[in-house]
C-alpha atoms as a PDB file:
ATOM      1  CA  UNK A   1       9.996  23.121  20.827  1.00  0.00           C
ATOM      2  CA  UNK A   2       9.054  23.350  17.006  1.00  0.00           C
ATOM      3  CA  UNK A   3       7.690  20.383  15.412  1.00  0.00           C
ATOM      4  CA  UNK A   4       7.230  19.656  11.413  1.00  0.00           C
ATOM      5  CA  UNK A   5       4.573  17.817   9.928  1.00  0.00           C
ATOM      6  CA  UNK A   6       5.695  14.690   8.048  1.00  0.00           C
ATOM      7  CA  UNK A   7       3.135  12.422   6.139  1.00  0.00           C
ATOM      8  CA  UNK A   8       3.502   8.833   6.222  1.00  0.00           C
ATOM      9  CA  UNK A   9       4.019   7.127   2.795  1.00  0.00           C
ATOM     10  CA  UNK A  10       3.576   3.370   3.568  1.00  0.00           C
ATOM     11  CA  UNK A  11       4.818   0.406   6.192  1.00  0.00           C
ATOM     12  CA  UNK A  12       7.769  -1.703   6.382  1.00  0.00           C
ATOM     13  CA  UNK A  13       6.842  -5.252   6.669  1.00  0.00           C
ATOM     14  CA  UNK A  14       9.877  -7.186   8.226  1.00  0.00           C
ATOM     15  CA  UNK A  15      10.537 -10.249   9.723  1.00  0.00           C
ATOM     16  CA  UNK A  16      11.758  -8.500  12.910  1.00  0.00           C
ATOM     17  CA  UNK A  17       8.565  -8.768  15.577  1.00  0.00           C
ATOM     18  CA  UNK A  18      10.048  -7.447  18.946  1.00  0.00           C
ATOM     19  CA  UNK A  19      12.324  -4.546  19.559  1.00  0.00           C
ATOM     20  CA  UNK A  20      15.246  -7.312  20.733  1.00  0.00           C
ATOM     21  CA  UNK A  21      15.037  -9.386  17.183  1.00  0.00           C
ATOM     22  CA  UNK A  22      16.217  -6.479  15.533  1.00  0.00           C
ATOM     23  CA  UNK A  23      20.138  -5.697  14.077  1.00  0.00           C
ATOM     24  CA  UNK A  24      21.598  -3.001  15.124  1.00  0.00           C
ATOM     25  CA  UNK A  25      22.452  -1.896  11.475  1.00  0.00           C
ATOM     26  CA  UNK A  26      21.123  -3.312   7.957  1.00  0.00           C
ATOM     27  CA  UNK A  27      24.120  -4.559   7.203  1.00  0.00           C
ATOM     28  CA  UNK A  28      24.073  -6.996   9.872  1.00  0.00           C
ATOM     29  CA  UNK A  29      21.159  -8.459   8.346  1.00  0.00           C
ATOM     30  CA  UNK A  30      21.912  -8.663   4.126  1.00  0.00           C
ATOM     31  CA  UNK A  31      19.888 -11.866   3.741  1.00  0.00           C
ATOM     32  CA  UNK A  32      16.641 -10.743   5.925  1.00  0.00           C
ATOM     33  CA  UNK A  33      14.078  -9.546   3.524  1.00  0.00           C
ATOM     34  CA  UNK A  34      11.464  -7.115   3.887  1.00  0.00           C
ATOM     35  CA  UNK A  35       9.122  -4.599   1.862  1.00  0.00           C
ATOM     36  CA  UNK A  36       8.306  -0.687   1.737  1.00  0.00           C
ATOM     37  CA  UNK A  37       4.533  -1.476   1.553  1.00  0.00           C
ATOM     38  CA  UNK A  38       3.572   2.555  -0.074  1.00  0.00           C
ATOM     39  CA  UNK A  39      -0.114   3.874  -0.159  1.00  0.00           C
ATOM     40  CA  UNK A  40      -1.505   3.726  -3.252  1.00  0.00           C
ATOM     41  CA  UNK A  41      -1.051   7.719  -3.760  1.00  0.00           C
ATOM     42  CA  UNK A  42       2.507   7.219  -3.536  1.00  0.00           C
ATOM     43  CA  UNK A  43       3.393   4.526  -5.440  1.00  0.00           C
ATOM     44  CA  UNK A  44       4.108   6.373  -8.827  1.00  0.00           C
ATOM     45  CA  UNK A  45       7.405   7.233  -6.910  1.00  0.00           C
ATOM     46  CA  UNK A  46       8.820   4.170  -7.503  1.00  0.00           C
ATOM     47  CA  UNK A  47       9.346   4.785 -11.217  1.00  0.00           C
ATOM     48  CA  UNK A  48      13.206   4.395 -11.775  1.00  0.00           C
ATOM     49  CA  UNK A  49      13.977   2.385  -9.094  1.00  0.00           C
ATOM     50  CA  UNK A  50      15.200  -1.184  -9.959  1.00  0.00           C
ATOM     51  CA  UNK A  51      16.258  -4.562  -8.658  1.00  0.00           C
ATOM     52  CA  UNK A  52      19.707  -4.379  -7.388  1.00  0.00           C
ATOM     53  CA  UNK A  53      19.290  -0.780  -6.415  1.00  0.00           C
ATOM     54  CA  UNK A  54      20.541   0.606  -2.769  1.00  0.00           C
ATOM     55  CA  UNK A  55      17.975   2.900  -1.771  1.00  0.00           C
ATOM     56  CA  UNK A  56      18.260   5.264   1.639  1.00  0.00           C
ATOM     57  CA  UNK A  57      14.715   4.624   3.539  1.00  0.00           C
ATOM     58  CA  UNK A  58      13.586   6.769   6.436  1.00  0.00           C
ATOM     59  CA  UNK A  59      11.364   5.701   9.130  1.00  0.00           C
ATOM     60  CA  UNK A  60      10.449   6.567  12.116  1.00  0.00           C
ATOM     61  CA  UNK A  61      11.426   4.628  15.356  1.00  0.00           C
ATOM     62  CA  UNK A  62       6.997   4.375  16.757  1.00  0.00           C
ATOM     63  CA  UNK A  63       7.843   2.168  19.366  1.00  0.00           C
ATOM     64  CA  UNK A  64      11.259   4.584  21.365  1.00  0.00           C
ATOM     65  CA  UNK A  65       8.896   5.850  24.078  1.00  0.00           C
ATOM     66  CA  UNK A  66      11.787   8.058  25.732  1.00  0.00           C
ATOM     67  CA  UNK A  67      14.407  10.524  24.309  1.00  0.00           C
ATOM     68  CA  UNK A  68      18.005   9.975  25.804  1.00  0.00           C
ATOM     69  CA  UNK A  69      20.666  12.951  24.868  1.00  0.00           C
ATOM     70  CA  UNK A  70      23.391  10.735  25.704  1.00  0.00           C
ATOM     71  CA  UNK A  71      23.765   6.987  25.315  1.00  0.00           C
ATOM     72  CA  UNK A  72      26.273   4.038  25.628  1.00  0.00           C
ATOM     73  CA  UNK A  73      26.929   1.776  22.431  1.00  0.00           C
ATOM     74  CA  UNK A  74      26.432  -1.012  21.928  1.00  0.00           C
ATOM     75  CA  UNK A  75      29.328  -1.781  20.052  1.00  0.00           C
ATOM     76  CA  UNK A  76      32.272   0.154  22.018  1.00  0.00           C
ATOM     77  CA  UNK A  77      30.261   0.795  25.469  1.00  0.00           C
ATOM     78  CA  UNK A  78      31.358   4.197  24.838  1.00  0.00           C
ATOM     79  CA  UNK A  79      29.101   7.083  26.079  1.00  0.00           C
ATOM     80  CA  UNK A  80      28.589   9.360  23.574  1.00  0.00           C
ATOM     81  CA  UNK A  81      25.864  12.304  22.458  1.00  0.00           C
ATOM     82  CA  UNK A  82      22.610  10.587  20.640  1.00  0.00           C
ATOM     83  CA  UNK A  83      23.487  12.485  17.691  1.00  0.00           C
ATOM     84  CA  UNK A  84      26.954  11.000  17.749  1.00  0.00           C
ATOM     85  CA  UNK A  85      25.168   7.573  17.649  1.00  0.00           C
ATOM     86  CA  UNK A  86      22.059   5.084  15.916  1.00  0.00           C
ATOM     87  CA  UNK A  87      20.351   4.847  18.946  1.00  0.00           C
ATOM     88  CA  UNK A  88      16.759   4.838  18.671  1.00  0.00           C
ATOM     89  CA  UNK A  89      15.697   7.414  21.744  1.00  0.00           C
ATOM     90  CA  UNK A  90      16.650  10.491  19.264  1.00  0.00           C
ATOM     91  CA  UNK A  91      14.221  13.360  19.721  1.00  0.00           C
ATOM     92  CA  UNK A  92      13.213  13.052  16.193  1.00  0.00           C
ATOM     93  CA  UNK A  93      12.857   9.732  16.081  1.00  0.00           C
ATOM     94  CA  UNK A  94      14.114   9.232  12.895  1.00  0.00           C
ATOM     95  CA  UNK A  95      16.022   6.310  11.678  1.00  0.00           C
ATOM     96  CA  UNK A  96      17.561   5.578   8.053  1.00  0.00           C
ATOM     97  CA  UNK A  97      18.749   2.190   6.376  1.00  0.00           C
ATOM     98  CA  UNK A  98      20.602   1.854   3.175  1.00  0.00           C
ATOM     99  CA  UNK A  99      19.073  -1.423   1.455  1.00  0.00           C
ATOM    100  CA  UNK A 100      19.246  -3.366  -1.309  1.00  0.00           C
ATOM    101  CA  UNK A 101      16.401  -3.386  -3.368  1.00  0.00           C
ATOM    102  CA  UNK A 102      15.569  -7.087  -4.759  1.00  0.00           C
ATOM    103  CA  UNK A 103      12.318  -6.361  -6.173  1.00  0.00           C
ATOM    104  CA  UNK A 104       9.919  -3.462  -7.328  1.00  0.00           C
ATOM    105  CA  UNK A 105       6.102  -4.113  -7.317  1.00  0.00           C
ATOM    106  CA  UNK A 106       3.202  -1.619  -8.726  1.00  0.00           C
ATOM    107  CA  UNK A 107       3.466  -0.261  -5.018  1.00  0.00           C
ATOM    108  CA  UNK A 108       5.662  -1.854  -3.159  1.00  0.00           C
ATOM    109  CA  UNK A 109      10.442  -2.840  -2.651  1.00  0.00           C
ATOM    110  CA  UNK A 110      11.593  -5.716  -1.901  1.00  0.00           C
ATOM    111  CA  UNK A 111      14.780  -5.277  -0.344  1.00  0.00           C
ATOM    112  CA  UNK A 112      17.236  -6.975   1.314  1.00  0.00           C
ATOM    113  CA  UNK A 113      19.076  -5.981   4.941  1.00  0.00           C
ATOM    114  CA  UNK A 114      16.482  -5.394   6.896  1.00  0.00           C
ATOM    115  CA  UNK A 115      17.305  -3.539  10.729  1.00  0.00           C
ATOM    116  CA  UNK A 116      13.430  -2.109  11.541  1.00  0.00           C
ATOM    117  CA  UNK A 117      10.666  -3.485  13.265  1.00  0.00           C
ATOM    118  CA  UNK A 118       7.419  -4.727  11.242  1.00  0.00           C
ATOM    119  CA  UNK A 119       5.096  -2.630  11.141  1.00  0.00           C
ATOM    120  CA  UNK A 120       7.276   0.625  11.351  1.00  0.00           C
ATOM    121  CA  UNK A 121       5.848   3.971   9.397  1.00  0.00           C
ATOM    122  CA  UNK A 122       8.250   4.652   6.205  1.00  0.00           C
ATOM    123  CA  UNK A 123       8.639   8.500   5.716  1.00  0.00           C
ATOM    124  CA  UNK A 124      10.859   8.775   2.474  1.00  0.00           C
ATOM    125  CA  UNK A 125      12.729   6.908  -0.416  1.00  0.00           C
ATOM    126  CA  UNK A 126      15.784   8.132  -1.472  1.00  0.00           C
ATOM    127  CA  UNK A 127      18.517   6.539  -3.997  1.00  0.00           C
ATOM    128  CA  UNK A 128      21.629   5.751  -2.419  1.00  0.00           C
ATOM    129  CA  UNK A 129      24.100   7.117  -4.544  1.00  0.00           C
ATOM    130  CA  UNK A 130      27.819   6.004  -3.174  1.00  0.00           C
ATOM    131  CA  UNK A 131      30.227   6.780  -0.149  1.00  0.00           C
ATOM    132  CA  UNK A 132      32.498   8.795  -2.685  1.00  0.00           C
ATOM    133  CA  UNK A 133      29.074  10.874  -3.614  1.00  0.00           C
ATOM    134  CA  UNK A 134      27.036  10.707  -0.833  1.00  0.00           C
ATOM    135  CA  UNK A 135      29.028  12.618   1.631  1.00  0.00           C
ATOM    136  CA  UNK A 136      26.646  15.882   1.554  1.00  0.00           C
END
């Protein structure tokens, strides 16, 4: 199997400390706040984004220790494929979260709806631009 380099561009600092305190979507969670802690070399991305924003971040689930290729959710109990799913045990191991951005520091969000685990490597920021325009 192929694999791709990613770099890591900062932590997310939440107040979820175990895998079982965690939402299973942002949404779940709109008042839990947490920040996109960015290295220092990185932080000049930020420019543009602003309180209020909904911003796309992508991490990557460090603690799923096993892949599964099909899974049972946990809001239906239906078994489906992963990539029909949000499960965790994806073989990338990605995960995204739309958020609401509450704050911008020099290198750091503030956002609101938090559904990742403190701690947990952020890969990308992207703007969140709409259901009616973010459809691909």
């Amino acid at each position: 199997m192929p694999f791709v380099r990613v770099p890591v561009i900062g932590v997310l600092r939440t107040p979820h400390f175990t895998l079982e305190a965690i939402p299973r979507q942002a949404h779940l969670a709109p008042q839990a706040v947490g920040r996109a802690e960015l290295y220092p070399e990185f932080a000049p991305g930020l420019k543009g984004i602003a309180p209020g924003d909904r911003v796309v971040l992508t991490f990557r689930f460090h603690k799923a220790r096993r892949t599964e290729l099909t899974t049972t959710t946990r809001s239906t109990g239906r078994v489906c494929g992963v990539f029909a799913s949000r499960s965790p045990r994806r073989p990338s191991r990605l995960g995204e979260s739309v958020v609401e951005v509450t704050a911008v520091e020099p290198s750091a969000l503030v956002f609101r709806g938090v559904d990742m685990l403190d701690g947990t490597p952020l890969l990308d920021i992207k703007p969140w631009i709409g259901p009616d325009r973010d459809r691909g």
